[in-house]
PDB file of N, CA and C in Angstrom:
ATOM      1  N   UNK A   1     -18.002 -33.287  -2.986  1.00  0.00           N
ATOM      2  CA  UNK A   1     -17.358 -32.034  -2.667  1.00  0.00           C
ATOM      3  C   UNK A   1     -15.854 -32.192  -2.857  1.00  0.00           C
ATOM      4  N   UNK A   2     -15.250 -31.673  -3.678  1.00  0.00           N
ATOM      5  CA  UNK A   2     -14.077 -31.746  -4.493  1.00  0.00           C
ATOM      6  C   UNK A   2     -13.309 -31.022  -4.223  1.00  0.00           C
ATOM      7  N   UNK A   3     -12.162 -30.550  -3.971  1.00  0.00           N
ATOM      8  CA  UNK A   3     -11.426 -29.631  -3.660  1.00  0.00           C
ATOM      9  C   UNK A   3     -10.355 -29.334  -4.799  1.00  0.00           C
ATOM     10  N   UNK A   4     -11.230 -28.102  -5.328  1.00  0.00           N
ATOM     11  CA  UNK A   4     -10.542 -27.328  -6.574  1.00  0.00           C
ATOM     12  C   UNK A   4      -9.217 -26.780  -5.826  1.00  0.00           C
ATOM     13  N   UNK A   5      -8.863 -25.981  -5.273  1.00  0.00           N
ATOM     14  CA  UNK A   5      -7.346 -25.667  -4.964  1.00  0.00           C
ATOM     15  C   UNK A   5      -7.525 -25.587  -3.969  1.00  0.00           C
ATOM     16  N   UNK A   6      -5.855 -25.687  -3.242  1.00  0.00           N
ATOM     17  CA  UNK A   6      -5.736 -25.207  -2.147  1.00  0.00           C
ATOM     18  C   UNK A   6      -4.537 -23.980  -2.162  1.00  0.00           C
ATOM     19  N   UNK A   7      -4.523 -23.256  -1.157  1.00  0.00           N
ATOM     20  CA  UNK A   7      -3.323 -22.433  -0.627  1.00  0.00           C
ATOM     21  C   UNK A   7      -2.698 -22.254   0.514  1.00  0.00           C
ATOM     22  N   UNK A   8      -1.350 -21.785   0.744  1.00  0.00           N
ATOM     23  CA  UNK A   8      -1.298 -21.470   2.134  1.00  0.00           C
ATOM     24  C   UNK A   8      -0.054 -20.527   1.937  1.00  0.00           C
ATOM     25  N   UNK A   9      -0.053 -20.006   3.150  1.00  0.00           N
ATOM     26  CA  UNK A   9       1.044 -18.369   2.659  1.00  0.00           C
ATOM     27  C   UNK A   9       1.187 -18.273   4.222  1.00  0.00           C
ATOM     28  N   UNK A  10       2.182 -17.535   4.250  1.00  0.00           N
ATOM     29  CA  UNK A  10       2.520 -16.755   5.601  1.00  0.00           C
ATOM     30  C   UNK A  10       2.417 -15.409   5.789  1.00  0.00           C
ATOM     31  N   UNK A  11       1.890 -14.559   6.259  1.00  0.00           N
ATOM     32  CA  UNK A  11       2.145 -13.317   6.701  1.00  0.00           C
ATOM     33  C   UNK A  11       3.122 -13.093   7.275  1.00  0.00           C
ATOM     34  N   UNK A  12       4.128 -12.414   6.732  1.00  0.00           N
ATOM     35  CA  UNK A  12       4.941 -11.996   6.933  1.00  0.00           C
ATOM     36  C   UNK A  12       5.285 -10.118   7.085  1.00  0.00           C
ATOM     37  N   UNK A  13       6.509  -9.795   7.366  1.00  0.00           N
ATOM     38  CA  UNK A  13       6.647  -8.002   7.272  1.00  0.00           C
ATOM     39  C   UNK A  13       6.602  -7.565   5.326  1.00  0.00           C
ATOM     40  N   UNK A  14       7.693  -8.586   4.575  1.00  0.00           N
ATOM     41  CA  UNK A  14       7.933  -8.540   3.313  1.00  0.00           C
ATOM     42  C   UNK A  14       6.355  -8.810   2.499  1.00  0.00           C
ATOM     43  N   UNK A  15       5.480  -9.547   2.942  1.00  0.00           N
ATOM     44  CA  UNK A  15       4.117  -9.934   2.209  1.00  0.00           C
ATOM     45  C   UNK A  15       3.590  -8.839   2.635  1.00  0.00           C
ATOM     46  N   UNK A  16       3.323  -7.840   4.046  1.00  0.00           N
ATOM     47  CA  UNK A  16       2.450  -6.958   4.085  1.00  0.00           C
ATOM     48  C   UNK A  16       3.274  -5.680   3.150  1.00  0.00           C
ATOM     49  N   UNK A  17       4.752  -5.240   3.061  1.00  0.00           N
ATOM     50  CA  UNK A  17       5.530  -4.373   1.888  1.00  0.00           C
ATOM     51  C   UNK A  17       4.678  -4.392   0.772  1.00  0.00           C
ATOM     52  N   UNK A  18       4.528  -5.619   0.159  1.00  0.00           N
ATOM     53  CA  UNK A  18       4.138  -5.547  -1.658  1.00  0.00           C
ATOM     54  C   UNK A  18       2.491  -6.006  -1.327  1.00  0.00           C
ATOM     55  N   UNK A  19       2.356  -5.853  -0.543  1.00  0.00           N
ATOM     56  CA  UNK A  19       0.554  -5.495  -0.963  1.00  0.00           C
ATOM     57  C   UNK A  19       0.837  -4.156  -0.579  1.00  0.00           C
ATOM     58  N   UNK A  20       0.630  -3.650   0.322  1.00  0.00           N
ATOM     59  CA  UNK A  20       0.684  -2.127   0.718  1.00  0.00           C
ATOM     60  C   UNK A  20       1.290  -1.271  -0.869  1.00  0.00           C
ATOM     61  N   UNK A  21       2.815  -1.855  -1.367  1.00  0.00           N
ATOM     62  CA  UNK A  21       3.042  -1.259  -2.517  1.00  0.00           C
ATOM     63  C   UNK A  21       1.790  -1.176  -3.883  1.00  0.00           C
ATOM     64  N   UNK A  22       1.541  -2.739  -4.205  1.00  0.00           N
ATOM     65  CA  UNK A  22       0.383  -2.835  -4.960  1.00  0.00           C
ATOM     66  C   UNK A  22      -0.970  -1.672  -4.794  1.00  0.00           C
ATOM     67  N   UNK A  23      -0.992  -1.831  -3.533  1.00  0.00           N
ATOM     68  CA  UNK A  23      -2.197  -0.279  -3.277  1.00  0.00           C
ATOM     69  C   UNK A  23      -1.663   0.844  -3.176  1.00  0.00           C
ATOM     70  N   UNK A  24      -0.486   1.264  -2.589  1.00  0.00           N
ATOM     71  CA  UNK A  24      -0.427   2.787  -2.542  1.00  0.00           C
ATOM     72  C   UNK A  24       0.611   3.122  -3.930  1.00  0.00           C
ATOM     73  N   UNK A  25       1.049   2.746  -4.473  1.00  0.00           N
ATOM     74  CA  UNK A  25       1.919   2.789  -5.685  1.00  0.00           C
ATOM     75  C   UNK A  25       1.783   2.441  -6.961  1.00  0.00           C
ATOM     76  N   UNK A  26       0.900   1.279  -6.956  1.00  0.00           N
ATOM     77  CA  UNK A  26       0.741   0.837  -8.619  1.00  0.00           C
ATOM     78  C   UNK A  26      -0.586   0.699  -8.888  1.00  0.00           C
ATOM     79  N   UNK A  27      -1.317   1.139  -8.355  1.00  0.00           N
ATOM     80  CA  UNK A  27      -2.816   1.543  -8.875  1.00  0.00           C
ATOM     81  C   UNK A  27      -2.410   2.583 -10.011  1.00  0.00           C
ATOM     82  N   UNK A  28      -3.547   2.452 -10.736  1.00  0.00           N
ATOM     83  CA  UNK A  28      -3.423   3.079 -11.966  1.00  0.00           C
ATOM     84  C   UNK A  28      -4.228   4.392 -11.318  1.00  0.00           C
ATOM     85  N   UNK A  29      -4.934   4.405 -10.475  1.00  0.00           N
ATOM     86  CA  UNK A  29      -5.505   6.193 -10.163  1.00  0.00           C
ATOM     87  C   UNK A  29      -4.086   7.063  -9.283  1.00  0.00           C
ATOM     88  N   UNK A  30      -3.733   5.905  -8.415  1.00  0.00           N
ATOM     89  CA  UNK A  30      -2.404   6.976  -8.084  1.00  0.00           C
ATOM     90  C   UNK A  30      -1.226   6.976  -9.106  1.00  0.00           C
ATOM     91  N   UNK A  31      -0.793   6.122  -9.859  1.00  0.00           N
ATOM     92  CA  UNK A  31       0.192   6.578 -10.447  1.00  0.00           C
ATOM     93  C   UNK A  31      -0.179   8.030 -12.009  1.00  0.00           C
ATOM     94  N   UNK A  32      -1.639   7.556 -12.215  1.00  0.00           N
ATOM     95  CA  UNK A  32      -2.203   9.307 -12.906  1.00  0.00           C
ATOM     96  C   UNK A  32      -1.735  10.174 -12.202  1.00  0.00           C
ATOM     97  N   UNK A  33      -2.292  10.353 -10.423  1.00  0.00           N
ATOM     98  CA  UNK A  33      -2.409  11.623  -9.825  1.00  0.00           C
ATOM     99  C   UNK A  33      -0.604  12.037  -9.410  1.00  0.00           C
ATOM    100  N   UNK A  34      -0.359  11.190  -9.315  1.00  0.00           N
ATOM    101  CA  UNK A  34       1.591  11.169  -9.175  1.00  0.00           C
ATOM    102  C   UNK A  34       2.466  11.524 -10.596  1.00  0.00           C
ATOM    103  N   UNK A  35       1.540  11.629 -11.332  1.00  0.00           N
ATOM    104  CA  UNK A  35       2.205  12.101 -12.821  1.00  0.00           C
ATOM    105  C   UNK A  35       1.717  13.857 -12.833  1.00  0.00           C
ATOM    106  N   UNK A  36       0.425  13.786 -12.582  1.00  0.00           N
ATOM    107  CA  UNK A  36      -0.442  14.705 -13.198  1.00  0.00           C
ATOM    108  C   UNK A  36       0.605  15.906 -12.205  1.00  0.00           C
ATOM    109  N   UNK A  37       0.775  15.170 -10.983  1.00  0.00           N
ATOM    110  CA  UNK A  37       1.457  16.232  -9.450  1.00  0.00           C
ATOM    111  C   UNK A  37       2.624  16.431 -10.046  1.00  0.00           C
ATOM    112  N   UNK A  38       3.212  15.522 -10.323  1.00  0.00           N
ATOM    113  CA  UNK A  38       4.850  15.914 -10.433  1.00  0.00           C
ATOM    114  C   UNK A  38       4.947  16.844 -11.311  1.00  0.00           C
ATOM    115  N   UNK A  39       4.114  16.741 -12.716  1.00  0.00           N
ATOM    116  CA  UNK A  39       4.366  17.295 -13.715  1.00  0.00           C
ATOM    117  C   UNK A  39       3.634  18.990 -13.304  1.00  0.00           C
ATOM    118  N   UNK A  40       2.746  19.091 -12.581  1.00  0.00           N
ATOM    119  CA  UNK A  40       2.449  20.409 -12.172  1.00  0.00           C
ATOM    120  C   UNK A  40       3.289  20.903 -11.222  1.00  0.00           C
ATOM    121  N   UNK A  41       4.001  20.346 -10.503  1.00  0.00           N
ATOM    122  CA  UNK A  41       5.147  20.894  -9.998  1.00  0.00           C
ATOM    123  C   UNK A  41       6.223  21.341 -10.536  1.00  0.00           C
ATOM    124  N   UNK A  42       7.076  20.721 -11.422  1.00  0.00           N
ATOM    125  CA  UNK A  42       7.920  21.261 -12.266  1.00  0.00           C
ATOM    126  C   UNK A  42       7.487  21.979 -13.442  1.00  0.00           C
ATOM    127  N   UNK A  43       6.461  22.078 -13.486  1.00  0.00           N
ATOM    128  CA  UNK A  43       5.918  23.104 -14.229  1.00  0.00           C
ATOM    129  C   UNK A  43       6.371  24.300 -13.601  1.00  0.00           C
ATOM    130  N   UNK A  44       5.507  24.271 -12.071  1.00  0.00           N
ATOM    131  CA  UNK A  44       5.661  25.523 -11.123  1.00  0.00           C
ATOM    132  C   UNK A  44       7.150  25.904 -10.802  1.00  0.00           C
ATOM    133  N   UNK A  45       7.924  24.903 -10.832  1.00  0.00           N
ATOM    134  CA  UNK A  45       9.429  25.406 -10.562  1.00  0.00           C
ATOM    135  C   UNK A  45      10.039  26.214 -11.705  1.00  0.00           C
ATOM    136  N   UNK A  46       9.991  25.371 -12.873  1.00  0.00           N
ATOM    137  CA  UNK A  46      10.112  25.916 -14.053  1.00  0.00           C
ATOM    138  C   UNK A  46       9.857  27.504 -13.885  1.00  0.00           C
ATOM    139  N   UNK A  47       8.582  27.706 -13.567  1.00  0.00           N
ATOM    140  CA  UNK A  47       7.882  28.918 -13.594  1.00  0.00           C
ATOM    141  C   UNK A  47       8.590  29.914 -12.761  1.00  0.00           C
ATOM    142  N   UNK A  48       8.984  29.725 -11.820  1.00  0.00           N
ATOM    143  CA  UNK A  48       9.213  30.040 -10.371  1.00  0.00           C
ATOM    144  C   UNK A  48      11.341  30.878 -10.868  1.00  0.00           C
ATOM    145  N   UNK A  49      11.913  29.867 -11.192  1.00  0.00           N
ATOM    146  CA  UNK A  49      12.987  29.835 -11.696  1.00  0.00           C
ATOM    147  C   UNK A  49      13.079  31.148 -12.875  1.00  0.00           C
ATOM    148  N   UNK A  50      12.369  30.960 -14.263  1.00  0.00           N
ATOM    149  CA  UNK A  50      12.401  32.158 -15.001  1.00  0.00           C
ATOM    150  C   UNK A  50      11.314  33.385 -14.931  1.00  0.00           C
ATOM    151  N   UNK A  51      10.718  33.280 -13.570  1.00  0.00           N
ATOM    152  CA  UNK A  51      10.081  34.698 -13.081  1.00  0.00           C
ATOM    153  C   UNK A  51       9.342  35.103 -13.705  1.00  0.00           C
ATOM    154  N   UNK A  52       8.611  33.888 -13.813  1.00  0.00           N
ATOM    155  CA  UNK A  52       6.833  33.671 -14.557  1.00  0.00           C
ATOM    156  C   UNK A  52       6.022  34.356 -13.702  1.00  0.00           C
ATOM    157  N   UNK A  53       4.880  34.911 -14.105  1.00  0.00           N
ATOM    158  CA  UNK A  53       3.909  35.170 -12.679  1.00  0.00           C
ATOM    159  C   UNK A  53       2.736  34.577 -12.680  1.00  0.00           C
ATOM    160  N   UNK A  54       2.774  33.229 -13.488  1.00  0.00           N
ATOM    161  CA  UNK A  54       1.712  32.719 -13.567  1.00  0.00           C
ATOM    162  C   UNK A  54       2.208  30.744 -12.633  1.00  0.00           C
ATOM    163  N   UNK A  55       3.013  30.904 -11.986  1.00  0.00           N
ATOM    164  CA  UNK A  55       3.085  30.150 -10.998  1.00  0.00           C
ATOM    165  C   UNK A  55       2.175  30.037  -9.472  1.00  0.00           C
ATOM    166  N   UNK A  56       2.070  28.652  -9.500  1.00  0.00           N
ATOM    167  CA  UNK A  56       1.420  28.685  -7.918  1.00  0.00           C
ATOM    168  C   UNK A  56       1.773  28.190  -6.592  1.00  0.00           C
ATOM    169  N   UNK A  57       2.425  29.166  -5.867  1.00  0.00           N
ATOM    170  CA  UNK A  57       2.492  28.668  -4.808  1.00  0.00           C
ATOM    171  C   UNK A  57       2.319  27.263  -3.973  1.00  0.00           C
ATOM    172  N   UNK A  58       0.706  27.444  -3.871  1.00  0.00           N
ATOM    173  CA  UNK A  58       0.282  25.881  -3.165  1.00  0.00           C
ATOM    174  C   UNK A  58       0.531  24.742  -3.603  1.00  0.00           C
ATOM    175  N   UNK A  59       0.964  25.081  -5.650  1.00  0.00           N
ATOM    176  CA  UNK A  59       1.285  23.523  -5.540  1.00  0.00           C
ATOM    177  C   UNK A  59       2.721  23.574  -5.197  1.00  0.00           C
ATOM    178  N   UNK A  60       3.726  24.193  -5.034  1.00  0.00           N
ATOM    179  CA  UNK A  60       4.834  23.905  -4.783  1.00  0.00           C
ATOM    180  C   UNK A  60       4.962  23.854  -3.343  1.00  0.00           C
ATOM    181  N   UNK A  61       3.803  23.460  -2.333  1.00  0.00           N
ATOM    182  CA  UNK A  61       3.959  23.674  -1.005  1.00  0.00           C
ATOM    183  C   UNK A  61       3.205  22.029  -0.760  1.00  0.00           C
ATOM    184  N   UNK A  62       2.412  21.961  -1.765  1.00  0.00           N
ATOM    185  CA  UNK A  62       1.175  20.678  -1.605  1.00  0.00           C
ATOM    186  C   UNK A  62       1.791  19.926  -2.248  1.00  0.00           C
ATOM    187  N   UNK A  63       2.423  19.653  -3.394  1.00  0.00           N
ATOM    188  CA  UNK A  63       2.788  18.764  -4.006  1.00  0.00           C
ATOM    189  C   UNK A  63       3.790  17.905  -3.460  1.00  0.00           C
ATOM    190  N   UNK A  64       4.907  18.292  -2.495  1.00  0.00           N
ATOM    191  CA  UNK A  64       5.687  17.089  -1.620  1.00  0.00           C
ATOM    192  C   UNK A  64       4.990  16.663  -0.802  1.00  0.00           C
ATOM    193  N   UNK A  65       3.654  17.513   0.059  1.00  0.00           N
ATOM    194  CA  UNK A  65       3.663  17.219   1.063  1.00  0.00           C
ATOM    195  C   UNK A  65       2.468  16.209   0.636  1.00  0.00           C
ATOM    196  N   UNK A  66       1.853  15.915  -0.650  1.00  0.00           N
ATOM    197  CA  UNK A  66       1.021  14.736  -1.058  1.00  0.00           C
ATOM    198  C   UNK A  66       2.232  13.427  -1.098  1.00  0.00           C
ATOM    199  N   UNK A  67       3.415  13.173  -1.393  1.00  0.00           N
ATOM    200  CA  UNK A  67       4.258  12.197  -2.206  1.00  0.00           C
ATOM    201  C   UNK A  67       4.691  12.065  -0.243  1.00  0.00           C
ATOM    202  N   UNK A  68       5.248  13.010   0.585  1.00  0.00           N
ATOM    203  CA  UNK A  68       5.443  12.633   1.746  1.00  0.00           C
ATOM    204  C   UNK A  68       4.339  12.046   2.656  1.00  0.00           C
ATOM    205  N   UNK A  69       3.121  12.340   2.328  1.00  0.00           N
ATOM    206  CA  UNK A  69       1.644  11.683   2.912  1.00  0.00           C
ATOM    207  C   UNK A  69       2.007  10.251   2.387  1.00  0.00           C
ATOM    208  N   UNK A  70       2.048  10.130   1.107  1.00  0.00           N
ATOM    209  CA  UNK A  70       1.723   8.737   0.197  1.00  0.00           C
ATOM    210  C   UNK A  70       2.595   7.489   1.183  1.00  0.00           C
ATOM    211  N   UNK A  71       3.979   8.306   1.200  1.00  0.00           N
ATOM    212  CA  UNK A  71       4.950   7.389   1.927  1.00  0.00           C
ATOM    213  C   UNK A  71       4.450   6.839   3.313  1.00  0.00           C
ATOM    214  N   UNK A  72       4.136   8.100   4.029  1.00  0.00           N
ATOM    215  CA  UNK A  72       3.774   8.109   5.497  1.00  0.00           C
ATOM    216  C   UNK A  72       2.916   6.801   5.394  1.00  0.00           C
ATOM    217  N   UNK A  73       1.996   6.845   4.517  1.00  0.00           N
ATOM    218  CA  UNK A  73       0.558   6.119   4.613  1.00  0.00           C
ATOM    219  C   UNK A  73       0.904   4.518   4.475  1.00  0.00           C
ATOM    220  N   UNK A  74       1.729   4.066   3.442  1.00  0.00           N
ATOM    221  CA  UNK A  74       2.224   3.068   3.312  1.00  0.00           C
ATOM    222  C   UNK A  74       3.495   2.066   4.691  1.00  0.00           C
ATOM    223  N   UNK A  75       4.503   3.189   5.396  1.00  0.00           N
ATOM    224  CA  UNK A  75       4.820   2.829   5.936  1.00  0.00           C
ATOM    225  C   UNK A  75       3.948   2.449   7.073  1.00  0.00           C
ATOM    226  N   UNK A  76       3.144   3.542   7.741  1.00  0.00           N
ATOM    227  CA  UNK A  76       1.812   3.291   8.663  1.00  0.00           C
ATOM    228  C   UNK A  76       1.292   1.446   8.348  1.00  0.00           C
ATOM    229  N   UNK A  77       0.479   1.595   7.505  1.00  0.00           N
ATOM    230  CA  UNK A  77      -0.553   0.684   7.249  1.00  0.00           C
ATOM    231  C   UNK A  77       0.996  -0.750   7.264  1.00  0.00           C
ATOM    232  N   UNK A  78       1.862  -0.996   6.742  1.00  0.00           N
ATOM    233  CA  UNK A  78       2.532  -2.448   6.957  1.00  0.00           C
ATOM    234  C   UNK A  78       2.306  -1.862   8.398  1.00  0.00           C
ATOM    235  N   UNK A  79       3.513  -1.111   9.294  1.00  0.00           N
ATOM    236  CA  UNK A  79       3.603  -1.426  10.795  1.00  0.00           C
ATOM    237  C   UNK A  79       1.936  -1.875  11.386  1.00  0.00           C
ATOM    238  N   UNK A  80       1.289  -1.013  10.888  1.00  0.00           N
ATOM    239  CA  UNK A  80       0.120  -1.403  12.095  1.00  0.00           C
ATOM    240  C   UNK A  80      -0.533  -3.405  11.284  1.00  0.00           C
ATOM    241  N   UNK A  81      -0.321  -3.188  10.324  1.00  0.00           N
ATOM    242  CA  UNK A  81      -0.891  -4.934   9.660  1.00  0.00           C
ATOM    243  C   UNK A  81       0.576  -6.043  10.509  1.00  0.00           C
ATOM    244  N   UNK A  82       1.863  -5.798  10.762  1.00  0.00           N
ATOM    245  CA  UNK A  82       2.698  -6.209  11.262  1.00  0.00           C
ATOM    246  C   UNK A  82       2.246  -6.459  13.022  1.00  0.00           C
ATOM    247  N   UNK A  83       1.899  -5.362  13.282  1.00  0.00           N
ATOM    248  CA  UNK A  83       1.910  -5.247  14.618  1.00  0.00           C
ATOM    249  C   UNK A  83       0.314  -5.856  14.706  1.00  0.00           C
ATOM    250  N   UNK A  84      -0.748  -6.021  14.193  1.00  0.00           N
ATOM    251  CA  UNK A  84      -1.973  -6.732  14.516  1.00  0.00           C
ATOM    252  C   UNK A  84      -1.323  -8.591  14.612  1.00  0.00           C
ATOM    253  N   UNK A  85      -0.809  -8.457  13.660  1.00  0.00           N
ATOM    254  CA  UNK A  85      -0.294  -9.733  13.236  1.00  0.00           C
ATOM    255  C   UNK A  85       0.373 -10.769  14.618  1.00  0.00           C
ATOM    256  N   UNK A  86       1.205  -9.912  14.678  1.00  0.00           N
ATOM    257  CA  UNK A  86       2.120 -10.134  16.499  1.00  0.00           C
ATOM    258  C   UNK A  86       0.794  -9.973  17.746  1.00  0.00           C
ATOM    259  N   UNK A  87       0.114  -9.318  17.943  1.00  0.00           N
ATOM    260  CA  UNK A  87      -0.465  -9.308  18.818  1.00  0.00           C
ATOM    261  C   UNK A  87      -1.859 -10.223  18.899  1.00  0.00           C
ATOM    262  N   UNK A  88      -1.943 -10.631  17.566  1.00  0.00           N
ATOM    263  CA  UNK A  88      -2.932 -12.081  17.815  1.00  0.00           C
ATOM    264  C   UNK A  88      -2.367 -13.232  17.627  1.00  0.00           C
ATOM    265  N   UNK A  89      -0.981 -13.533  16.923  1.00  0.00           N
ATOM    266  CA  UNK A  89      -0.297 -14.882  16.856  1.00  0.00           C
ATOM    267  C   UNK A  89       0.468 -14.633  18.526  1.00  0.00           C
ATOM    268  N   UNK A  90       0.747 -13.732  19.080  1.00  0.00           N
ATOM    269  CA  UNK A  90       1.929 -13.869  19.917  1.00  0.00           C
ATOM    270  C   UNK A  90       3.057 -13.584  19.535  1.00  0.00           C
ATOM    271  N   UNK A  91       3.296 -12.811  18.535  1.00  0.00           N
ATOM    272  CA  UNK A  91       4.637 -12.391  17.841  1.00  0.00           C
ATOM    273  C   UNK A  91       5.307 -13.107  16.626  1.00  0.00           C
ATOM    274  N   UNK A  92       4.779 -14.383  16.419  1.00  0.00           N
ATOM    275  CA  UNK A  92       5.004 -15.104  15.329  1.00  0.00           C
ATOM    276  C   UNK A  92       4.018 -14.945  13.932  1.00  0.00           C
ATOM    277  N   UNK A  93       4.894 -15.379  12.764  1.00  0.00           N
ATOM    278  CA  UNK A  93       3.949 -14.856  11.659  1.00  0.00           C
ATOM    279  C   UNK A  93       2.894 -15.921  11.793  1.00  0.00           C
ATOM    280  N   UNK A  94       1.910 -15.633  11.011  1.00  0.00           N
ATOM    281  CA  UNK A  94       0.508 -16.125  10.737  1.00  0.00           C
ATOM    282  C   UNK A  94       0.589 -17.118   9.284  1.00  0.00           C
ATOM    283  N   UNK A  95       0.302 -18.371   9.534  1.00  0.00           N
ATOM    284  CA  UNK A  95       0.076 -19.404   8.362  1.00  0.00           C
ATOM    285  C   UNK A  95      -1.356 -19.286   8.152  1.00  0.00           C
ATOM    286  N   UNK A  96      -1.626 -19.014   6.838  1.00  0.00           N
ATOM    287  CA  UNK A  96      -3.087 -19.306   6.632  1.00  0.00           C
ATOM    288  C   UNK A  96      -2.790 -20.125   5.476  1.00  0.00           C
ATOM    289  N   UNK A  97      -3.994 -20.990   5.466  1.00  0.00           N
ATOM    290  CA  UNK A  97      -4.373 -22.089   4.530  1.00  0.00           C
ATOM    291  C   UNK A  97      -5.706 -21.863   4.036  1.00  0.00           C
ATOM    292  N   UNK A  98      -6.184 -22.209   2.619  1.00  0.00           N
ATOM    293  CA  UNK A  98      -7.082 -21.233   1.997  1.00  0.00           C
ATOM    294  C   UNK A  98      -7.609 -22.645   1.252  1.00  0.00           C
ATOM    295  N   UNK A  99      -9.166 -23.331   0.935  1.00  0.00           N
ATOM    296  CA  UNK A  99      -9.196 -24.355   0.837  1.00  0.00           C
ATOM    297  C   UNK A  99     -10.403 -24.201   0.208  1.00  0.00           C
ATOM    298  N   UNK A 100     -10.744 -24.256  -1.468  1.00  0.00           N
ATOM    299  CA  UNK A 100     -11.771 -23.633  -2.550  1.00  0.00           C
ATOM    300  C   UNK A 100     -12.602 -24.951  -2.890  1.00  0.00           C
ATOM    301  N   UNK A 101     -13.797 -25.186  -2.740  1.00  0.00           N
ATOM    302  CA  UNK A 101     -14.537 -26.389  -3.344  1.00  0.00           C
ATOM    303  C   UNK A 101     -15.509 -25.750  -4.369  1.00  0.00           C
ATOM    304  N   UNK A 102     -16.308 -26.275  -4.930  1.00  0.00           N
ATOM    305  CA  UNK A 102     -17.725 -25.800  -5.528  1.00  0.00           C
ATOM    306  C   UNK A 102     -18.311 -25.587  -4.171  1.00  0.00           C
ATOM    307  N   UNK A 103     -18.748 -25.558  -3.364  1.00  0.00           N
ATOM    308  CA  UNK A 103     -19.617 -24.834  -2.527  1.00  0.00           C
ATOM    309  C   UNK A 103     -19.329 -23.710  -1.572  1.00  0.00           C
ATOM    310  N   UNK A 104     -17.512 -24.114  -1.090  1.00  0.00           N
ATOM    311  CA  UNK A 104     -17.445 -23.140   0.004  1.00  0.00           C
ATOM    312  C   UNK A 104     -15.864 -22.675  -0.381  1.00  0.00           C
ATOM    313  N   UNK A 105     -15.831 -21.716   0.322  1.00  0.00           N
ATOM    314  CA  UNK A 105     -14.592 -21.436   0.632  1.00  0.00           C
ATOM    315  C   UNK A 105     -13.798 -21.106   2.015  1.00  0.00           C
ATOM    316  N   UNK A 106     -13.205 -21.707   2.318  1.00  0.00           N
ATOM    317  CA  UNK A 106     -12.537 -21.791   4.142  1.00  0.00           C
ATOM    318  C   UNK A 106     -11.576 -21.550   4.195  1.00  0.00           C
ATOM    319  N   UNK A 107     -10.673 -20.597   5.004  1.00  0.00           N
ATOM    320  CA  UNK A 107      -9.705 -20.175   5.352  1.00  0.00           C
ATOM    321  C   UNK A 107      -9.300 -20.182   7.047  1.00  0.00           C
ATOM    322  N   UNK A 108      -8.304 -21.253   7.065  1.00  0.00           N
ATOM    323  CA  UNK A 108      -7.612 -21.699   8.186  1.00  0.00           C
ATOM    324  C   UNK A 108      -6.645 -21.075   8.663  1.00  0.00           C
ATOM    325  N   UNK A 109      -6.581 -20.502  10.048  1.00  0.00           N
ATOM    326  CA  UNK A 109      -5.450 -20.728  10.888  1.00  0.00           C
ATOM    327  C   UNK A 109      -5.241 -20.809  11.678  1.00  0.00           C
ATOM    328  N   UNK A 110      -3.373 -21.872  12.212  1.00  0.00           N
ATOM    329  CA  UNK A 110      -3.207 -22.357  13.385  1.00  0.00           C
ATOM    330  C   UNK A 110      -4.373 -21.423  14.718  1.00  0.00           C
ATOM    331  N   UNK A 111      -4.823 -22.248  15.508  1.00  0.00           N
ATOM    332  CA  UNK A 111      -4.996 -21.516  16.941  1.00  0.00           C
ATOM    333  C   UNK A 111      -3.945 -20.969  17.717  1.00  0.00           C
ATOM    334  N   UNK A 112      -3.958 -20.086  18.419  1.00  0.00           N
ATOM    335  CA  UNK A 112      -2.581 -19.246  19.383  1.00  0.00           C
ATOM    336  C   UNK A 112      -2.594 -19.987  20.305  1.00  0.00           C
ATOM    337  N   UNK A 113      -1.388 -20.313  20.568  1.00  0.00           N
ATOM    338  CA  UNK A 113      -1.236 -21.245  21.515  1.00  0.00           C
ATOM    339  C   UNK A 113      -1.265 -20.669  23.430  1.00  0.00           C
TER     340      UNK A 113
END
């Protein structure tokens, strides 16, 4: 039993930022629906501006309040992964150690003291 790699990382506030970013920002389905929005919005302004009547309302009412959700959601999810973090180490970040063989895979960390 051989030990193909090992790892170890800290949880930190900055490590839970760029995962949270990686999911709510650079997925390829939200950055479509964040194109597809924006661009139907300034469509609608566009519209709105030279007194089109084929503008819509809801998206110019829905469309921030999706990009202000997106934010909300991201800031949410670090605090509460921050704050789980503190309340099972005791306020200190979390070392995990990550330890890959051909048979298993185990992931360590310190006990709370």
């Amino acid at each position: 039993m051989d030990i193909l790699f090992e790892n170890s990382y800290t949880r930190t506030t900055e490590l839970a930022k760029e995962i949270y970013q990686d999911f709510y920002f650079k997925r390829t389905i939200y950055i479509i629906f964040d194109i597809l929005i924006g661009l139907s919005f300034l469509v609608n302004i566009v519209s709105f501006i030279i007194n089109q009547y084929y503008y819509n309302v809801s998206v110019l009412i829905i469309a921030p309040l999706f990009f202000i959700l997106q934010f909300y959601l991201y800031f949410k999810a670090v605090k509460v992964m921050v704050s789980r973090d503190n309340e099972v180490n005791g306020g200190n970040s979390i070392h995990v150690d990550t330890i890959v063989t051909n048979e298993f895979i185990q992931t360590r960390r310190p006990q709370v003291p």
